[in-house]
Protein backbone atom coordinates (compact mmCIF):
# COMPACT_ATOMS: atom_id res chain seq x y z
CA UNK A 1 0.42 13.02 28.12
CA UNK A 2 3.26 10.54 30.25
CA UNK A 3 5.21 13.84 29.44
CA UNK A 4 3.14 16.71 31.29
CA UNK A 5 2.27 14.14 33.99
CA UNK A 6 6.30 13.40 34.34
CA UNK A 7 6.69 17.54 34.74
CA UNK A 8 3.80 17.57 37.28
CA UNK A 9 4.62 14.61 39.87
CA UNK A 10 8.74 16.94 39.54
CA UNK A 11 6.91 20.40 40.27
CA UNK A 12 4.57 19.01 42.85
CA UNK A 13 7.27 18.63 45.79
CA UNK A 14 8.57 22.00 44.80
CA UNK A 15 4.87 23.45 45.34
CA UNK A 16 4.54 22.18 48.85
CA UNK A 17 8.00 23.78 49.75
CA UNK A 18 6.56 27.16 48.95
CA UNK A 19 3.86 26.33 51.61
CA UNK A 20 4.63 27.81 55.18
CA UNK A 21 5.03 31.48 56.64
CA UNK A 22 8.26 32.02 55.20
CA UNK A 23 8.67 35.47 55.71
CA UNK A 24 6.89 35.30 59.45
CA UNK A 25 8.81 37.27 62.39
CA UNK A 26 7.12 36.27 65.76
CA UNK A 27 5.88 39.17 67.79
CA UNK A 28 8.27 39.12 70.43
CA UNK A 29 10.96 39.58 67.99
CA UNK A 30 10.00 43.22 66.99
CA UNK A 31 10.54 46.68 68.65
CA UNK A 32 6.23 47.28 68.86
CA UNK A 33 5.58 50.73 69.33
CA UNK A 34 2.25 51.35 71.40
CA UNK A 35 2.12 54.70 71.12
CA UNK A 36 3.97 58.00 69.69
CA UNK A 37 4.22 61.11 70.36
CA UNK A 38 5.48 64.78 68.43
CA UNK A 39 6.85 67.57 70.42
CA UNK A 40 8.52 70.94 68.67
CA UNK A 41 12.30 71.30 69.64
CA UNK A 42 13.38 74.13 71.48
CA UNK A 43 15.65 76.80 70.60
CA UNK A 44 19.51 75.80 69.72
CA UNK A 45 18.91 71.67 70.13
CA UNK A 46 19.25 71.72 66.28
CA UNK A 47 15.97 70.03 65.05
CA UNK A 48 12.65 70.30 64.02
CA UNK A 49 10.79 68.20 66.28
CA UNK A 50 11.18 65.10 69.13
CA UNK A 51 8.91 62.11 68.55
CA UNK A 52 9.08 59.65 71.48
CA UNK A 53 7.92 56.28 71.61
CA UNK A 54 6.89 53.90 73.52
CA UNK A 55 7.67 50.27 73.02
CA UNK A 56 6.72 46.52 75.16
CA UNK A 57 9.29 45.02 76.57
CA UNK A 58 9.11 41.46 75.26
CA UNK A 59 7.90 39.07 78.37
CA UNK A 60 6.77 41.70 80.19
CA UNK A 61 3.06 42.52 79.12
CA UNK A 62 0.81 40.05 80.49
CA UNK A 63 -1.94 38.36 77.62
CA UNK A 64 -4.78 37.33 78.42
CA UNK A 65 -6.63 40.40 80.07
CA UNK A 66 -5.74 40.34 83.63
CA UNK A 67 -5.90 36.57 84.52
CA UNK A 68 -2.36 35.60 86.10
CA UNK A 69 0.40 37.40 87.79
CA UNK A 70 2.01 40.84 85.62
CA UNK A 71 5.68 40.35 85.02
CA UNK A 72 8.00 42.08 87.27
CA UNK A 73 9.50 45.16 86.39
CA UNK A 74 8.57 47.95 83.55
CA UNK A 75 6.42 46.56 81.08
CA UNK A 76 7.45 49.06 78.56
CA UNK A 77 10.42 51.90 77.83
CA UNK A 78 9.73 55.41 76.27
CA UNK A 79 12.42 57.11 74.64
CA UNK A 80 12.79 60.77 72.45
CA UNK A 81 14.66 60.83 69.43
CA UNK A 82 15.18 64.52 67.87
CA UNK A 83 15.28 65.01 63.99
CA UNK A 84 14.21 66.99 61.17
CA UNK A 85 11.06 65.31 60.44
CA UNK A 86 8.77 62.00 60.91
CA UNK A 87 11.29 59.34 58.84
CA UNK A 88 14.40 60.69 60.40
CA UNK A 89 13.50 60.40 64.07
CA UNK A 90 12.49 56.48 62.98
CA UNK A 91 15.78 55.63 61.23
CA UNK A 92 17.64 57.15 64.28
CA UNK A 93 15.23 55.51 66.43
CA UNK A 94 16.02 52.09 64.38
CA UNK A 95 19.55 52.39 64.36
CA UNK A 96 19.11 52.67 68.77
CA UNK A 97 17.38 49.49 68.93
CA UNK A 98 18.13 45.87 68.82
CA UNK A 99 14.73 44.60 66.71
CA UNK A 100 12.87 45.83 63.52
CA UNK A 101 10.27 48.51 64.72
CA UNK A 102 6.78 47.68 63.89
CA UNK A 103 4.12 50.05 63.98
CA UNK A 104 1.13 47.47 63.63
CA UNK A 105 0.42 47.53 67.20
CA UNK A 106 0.45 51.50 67.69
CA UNK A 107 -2.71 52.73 69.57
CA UNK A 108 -2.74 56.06 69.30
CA UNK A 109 -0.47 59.21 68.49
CA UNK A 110 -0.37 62.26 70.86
CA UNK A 111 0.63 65.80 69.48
CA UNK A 112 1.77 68.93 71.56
CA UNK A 113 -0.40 71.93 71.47
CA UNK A 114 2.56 73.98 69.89
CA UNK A 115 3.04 71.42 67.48
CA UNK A 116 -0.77 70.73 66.33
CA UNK A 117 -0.71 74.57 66.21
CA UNK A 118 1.97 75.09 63.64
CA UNK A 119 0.14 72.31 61.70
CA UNK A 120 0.04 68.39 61.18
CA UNK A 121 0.38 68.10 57.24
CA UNK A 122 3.87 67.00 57.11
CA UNK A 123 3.81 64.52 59.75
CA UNK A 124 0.67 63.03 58.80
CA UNK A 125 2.14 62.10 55.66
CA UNK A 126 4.53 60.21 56.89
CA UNK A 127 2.37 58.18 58.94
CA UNK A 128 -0.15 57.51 56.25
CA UNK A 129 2.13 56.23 54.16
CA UNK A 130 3.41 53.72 56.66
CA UNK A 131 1.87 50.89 55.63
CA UNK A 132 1.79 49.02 59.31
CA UNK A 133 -0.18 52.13 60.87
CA UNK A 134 -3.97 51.16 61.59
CA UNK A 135 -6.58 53.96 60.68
CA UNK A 136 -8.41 53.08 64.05
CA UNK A 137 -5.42 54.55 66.19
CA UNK A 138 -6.70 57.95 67.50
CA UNK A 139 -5.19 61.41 67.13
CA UNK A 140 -4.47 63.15 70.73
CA UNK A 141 -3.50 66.95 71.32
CA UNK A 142 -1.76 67.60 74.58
CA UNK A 143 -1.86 70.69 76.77
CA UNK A 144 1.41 70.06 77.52
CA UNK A 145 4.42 67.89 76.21
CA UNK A 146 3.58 64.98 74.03
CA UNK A 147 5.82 62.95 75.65
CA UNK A 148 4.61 63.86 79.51
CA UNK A 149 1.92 61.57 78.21
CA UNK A 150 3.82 58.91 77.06
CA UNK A 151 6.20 58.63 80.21
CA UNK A 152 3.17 58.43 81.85
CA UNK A 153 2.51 55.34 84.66
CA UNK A 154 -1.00 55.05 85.54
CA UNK A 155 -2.44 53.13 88.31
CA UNK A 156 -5.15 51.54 87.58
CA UNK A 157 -3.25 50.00 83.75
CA UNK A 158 -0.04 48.04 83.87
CA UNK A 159 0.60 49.50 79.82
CA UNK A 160 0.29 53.03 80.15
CA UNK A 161 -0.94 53.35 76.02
CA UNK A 162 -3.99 50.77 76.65
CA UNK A 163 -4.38 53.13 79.43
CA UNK A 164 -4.65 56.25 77.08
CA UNK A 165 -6.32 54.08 74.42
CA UNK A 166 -8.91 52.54 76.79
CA UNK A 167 -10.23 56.02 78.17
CA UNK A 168 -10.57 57.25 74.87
CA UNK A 169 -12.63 53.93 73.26
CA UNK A 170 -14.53 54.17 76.37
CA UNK A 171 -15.65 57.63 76.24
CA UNK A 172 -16.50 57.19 72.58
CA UNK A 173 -18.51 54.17 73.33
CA UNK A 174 -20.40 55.80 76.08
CA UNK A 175 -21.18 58.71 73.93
CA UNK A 176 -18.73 61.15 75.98
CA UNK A 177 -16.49 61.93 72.81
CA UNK A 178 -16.95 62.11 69.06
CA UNK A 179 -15.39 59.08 67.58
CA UNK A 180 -12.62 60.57 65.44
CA UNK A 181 -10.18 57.93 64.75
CA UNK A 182 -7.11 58.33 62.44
CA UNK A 183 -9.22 57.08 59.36
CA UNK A 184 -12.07 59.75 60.07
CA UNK A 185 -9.80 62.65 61.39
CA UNK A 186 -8.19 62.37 57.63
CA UNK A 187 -11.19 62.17 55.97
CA UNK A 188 -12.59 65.37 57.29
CA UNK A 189 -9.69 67.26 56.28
CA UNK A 190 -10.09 65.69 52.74
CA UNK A 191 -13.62 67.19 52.66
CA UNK A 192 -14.07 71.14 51.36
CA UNK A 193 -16.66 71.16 53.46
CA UNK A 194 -16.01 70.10 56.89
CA UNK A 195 -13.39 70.75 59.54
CA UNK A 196 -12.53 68.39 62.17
CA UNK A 197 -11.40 67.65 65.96
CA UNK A 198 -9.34 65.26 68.12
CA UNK A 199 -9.38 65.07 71.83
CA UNK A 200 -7.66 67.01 74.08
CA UNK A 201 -5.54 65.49 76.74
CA UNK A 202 -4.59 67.14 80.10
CA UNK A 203 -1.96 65.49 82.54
CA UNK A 204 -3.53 65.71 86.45
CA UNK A 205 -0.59 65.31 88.26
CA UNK A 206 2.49 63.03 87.34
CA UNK A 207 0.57 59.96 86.32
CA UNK A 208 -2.83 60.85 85.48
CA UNK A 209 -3.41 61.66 81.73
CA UNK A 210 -7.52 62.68 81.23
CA UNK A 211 -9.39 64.07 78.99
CA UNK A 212 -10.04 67.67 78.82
CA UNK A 213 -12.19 68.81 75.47
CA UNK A 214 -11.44 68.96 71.86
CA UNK A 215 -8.88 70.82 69.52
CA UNK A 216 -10.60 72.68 66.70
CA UNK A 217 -8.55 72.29 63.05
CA UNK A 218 -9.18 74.08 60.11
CA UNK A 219 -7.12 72.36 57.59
CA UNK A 220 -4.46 70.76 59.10
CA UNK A 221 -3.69 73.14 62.00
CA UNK A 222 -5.10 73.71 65.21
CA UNK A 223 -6.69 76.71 65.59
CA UNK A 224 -8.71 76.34 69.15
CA UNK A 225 -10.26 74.52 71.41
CA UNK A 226 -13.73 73.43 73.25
CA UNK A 227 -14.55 72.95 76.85
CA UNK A 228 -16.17 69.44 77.70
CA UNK A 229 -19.23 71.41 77.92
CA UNK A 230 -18.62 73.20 74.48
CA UNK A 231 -17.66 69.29 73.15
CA UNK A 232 -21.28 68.38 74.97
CA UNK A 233 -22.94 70.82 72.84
CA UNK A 234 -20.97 70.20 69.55
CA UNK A 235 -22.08 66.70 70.16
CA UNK A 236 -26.21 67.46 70.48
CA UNK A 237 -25.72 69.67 67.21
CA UNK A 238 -24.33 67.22 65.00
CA UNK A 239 -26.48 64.87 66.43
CA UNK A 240 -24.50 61.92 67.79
CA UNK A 241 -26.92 59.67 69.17
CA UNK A 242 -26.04 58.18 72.46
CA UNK A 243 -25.58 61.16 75.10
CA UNK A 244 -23.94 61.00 78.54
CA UNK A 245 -23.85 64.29 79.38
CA UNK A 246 -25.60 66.53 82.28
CA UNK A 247 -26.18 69.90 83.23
CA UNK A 248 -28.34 72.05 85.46
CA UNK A 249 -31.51 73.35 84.57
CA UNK A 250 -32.74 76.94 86.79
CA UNK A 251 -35.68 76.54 88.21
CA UNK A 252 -38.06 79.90 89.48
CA UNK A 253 -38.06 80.15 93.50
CA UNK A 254 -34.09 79.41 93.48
CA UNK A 255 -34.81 75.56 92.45
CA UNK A 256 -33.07 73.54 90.28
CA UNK A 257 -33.05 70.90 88.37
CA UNK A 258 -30.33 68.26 87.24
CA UNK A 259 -31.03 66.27 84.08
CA UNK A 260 -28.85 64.05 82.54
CA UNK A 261 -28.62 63.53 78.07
CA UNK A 262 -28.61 59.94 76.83
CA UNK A 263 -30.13 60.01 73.17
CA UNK A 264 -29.94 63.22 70.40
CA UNK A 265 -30.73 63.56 67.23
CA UNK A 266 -30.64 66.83 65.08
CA UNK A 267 -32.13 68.01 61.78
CA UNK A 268 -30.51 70.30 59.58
CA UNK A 269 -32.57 72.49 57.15
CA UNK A 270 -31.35 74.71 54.21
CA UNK A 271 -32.33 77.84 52.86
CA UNK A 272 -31.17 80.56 50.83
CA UNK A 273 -32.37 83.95 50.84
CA UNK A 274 -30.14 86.60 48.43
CA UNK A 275 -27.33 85.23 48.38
CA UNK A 276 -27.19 84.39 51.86
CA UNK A 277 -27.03 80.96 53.38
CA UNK A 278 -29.64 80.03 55.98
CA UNK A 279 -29.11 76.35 57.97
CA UNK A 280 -31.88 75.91 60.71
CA UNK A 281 -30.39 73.27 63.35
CA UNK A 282 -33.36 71.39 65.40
CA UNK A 283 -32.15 69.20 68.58
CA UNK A 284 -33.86 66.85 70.16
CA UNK A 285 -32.50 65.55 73.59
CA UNK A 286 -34.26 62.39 75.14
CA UNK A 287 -33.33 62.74 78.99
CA UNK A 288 -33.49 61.34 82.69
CA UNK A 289 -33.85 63.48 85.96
CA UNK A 290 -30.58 62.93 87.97
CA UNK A 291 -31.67 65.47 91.14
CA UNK A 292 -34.38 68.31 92.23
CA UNK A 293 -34.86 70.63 94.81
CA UNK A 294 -36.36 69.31 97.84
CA UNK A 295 -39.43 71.72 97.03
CA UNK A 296 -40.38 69.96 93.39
CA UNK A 297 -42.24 66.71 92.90
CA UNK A 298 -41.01 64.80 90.07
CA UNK A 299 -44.57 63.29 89.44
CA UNK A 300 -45.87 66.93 88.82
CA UNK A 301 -47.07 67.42 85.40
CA UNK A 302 -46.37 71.04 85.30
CA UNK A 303 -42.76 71.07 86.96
CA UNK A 304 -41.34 68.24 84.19
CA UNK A 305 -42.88 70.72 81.80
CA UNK A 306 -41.12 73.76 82.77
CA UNK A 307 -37.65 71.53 83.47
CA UNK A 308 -38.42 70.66 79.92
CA UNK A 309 -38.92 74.15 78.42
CA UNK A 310 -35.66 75.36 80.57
CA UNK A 311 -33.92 72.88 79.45
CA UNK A 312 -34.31 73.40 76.11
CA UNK A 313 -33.88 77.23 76.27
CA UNK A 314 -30.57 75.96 78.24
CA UNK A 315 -29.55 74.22 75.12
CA UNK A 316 -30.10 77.25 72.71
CA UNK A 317 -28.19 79.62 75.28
CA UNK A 318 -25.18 77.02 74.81
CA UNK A 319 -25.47 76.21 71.38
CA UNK A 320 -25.96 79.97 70.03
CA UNK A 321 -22.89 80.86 72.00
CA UNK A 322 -20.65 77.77 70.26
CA UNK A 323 -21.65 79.04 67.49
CA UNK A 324 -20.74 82.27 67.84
CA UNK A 325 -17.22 81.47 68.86
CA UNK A 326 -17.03 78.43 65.39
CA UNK A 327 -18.10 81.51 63.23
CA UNK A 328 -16.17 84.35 64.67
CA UNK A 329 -12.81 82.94 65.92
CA UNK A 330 -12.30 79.88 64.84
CA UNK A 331 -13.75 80.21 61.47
CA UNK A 332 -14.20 76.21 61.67
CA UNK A 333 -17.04 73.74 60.50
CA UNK A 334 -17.06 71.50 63.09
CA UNK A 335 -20.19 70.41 62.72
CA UNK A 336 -19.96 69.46 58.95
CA UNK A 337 -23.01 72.06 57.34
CA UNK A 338 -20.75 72.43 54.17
CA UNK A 339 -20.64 68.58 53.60
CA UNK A 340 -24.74 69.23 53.58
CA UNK A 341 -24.88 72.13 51.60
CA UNK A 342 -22.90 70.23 49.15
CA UNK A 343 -25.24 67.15 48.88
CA UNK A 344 -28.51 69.39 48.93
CA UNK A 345 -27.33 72.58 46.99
CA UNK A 346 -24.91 72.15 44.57
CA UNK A 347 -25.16 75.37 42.73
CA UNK A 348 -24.68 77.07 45.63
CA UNK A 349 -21.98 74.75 46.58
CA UNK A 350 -20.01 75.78 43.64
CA UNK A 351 -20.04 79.39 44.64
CA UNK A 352 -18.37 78.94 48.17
CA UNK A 353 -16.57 75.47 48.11
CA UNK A 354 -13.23 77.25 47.59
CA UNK A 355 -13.06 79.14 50.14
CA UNK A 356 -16.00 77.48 52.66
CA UNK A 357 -14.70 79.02 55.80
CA UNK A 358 -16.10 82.66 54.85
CA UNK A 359 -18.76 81.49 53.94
CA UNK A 360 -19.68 79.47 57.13
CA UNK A 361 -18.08 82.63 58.76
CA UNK A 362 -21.47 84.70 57.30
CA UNK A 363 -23.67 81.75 57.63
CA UNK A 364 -27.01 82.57 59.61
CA UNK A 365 -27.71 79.79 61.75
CA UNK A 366 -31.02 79.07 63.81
CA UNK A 367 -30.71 76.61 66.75
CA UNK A 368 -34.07 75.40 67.76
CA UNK A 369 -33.96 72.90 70.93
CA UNK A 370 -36.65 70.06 72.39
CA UNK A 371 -35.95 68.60 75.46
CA UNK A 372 -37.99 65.43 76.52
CA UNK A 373 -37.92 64.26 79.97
CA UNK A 374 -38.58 60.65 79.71
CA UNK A 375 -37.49 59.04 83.31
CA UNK A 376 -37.92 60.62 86.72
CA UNK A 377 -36.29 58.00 88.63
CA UNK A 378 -37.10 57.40 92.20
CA UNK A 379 -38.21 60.28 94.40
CA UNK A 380 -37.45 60.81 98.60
CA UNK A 381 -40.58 62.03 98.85
């Protein structure tokens, strides 16, 4: 007993030594990366692709939100680094730098349109395998250069990537964008029965990235893309519930009618009749009048009916031509029917899930539409 209490009071001070971040490396003592982005290489530079990055400057972002004075000069430095593939550009990248990169504070990673077109499967497994990348970060395409984006000085944001990353988690939040974040963007590929998408980014001028629609992938390659309206309409068929979108309703006598989305819901219902597959989409839209025509009364009865009944024909019109172009084109199931022919007919399922994207391709779909005016605001009249 005097023994084992004799080799406890000698291990106990070597116990307490242990204690402590021993391994900790303080933040300002890392090369953070805030954002990346993949562009192909041209012709004769001898690689495969650019990634360029964008990195703090220690010191110079301010914390806090935006109490106190911003530190003068650039608060962060993008630079390109050319390679064969994902861990080359980062050891060349490492070897140009004075501090350990660290990907733990990346917000999101931008893609060219050429490159998200020849496909994202190598590249993507790199990054998922990088155990410091968050699966919150978003996927971007660009219409142009990945890296346009990331040279990028906004006004209105003194760190160009919490620009980017802001606009995106706002949309999403305000139900102008589907949240697909790294995590979810993988997952959908993962599934036989569901495509996916990832927002489309558009520079306006020199300094002015914004968002302009969604890239459609089937598999890991991009095979098209929706207008904002098309995204609008993607949105009301899968039924994401908070809406913010708006559009005009036609009106008889030359009226019209502005109306503005902020709840959906949607309904999918199976069927098969020989052999072929059946999915009957309902939509329901709760909405708010935004504008009308001098001539209509928002407090008549029969005009918030017919906005209502245009409306929803509106939707149909929109919808039935999406689909049209998912089926026929793109050959993509954006809107994730396979995942519920898969829970709900699994014999079926086993018929089709190798090859899903014919058989979505042949799929008969019937869009059915309710639109429910629920606020008329205040009138002029």
């Amino acid at each position: 007993m005097q023994r084992r209490r004799r080799v406890t009071t000698l291990l106990l001070p070597l116990v307490l030594l242990l204690a402590g971040c021993w391994d900790r490396r303080e933040i300002d003592e890392r090369s953070n990366v805030l954002a990346t982005g993949a562009d192909l290489c041209e012709k004769g530079q001898g690689c495969n692709l650019i990634v360029t990055r964008q990195i703090a400057i220690p010191g110079r972002i301010p914390l806090g939100g935006a109490t106190g004075a911003p530190a003068k000069g650039e608060s962060v430095v993008a630079f390109s680094t050319p390679g064969k593939n994902g861990p080359d550009t980062a050891r060349k990248a490492q070897a140009e730098l004075n501090r350990t990169v660290s990907f733990a504070h990346t917000r999101f990673i931008a893609f060219s349109e050429a490159f998200a077109r020849q496909g994202l499967r190598e590249y993507l497994d790199y990054v998922r395998r990088v155990p410091e990348v968050r699966r919150l970060m978003w996927i971007t395409i660009t219409e142009g250069k990945a890296s346009d984006v990331l040279r990028s000085k906004p006004s209105l944001e003194l760190v160009p990537a919490l620009y980017v990353n802001d606009m995106i988690d706002d949309a999403v939040k305000a139900g102008r964008l589907p949240d697909i974040y790294l995590g979810e963007f993988l997952t959908r590929i993962s599934n036989k029965g569901e495509d996916t998408v990832a927002p489309i980014i558009r520079m306006i001028g020199l300094d002015h990235p914004a968002l302009a629609g969604l890239a459609v992938f089937r598999d890991f390659k991009m095979v098209g893309k929706l207008t904002p309206d098309e995204m609008f309409t993607q949105m009301q068929l899968r039924g994401h519930r908070k809406g913010a979108e708006s559009f005009e309703v036609a009106l008889p006598g030359g009226n019209s009618a502005n109306i503005r989305v902020y709840e959906r819901t949607a309904r999918y219902r199976l069927s098969q009749n020989q052999g072929r597959l059946t999915c009957r989409i309902q939509v329901r839209l709760e909405t708010e009048v935004l504008q009308l025509s001098p001539e209509l009364s928002g407090e008549d009865p029969k005009v918030l009916a017919d906005i209502e009944r245009r409306g929803a024909e509106e939707v149909v019109k929109r919808a039935n031509a999406l689909m049209k172009k998912l089926q026929q084109e793109y050959q993509a199931d954006i809107l994730g029917v396979g995942e519920h022919v898969r829970g709900t007919m699994p014999k079926y399922w086993k018929t089709v899930s190798e090859d899903w994207s014919k058989a979505f391709a042949k799929t008969q779909f019937q869009v059915e539409a309710e639109v429910h005016i629920r606020r008329t605001g205040l009138g002029t009249e």
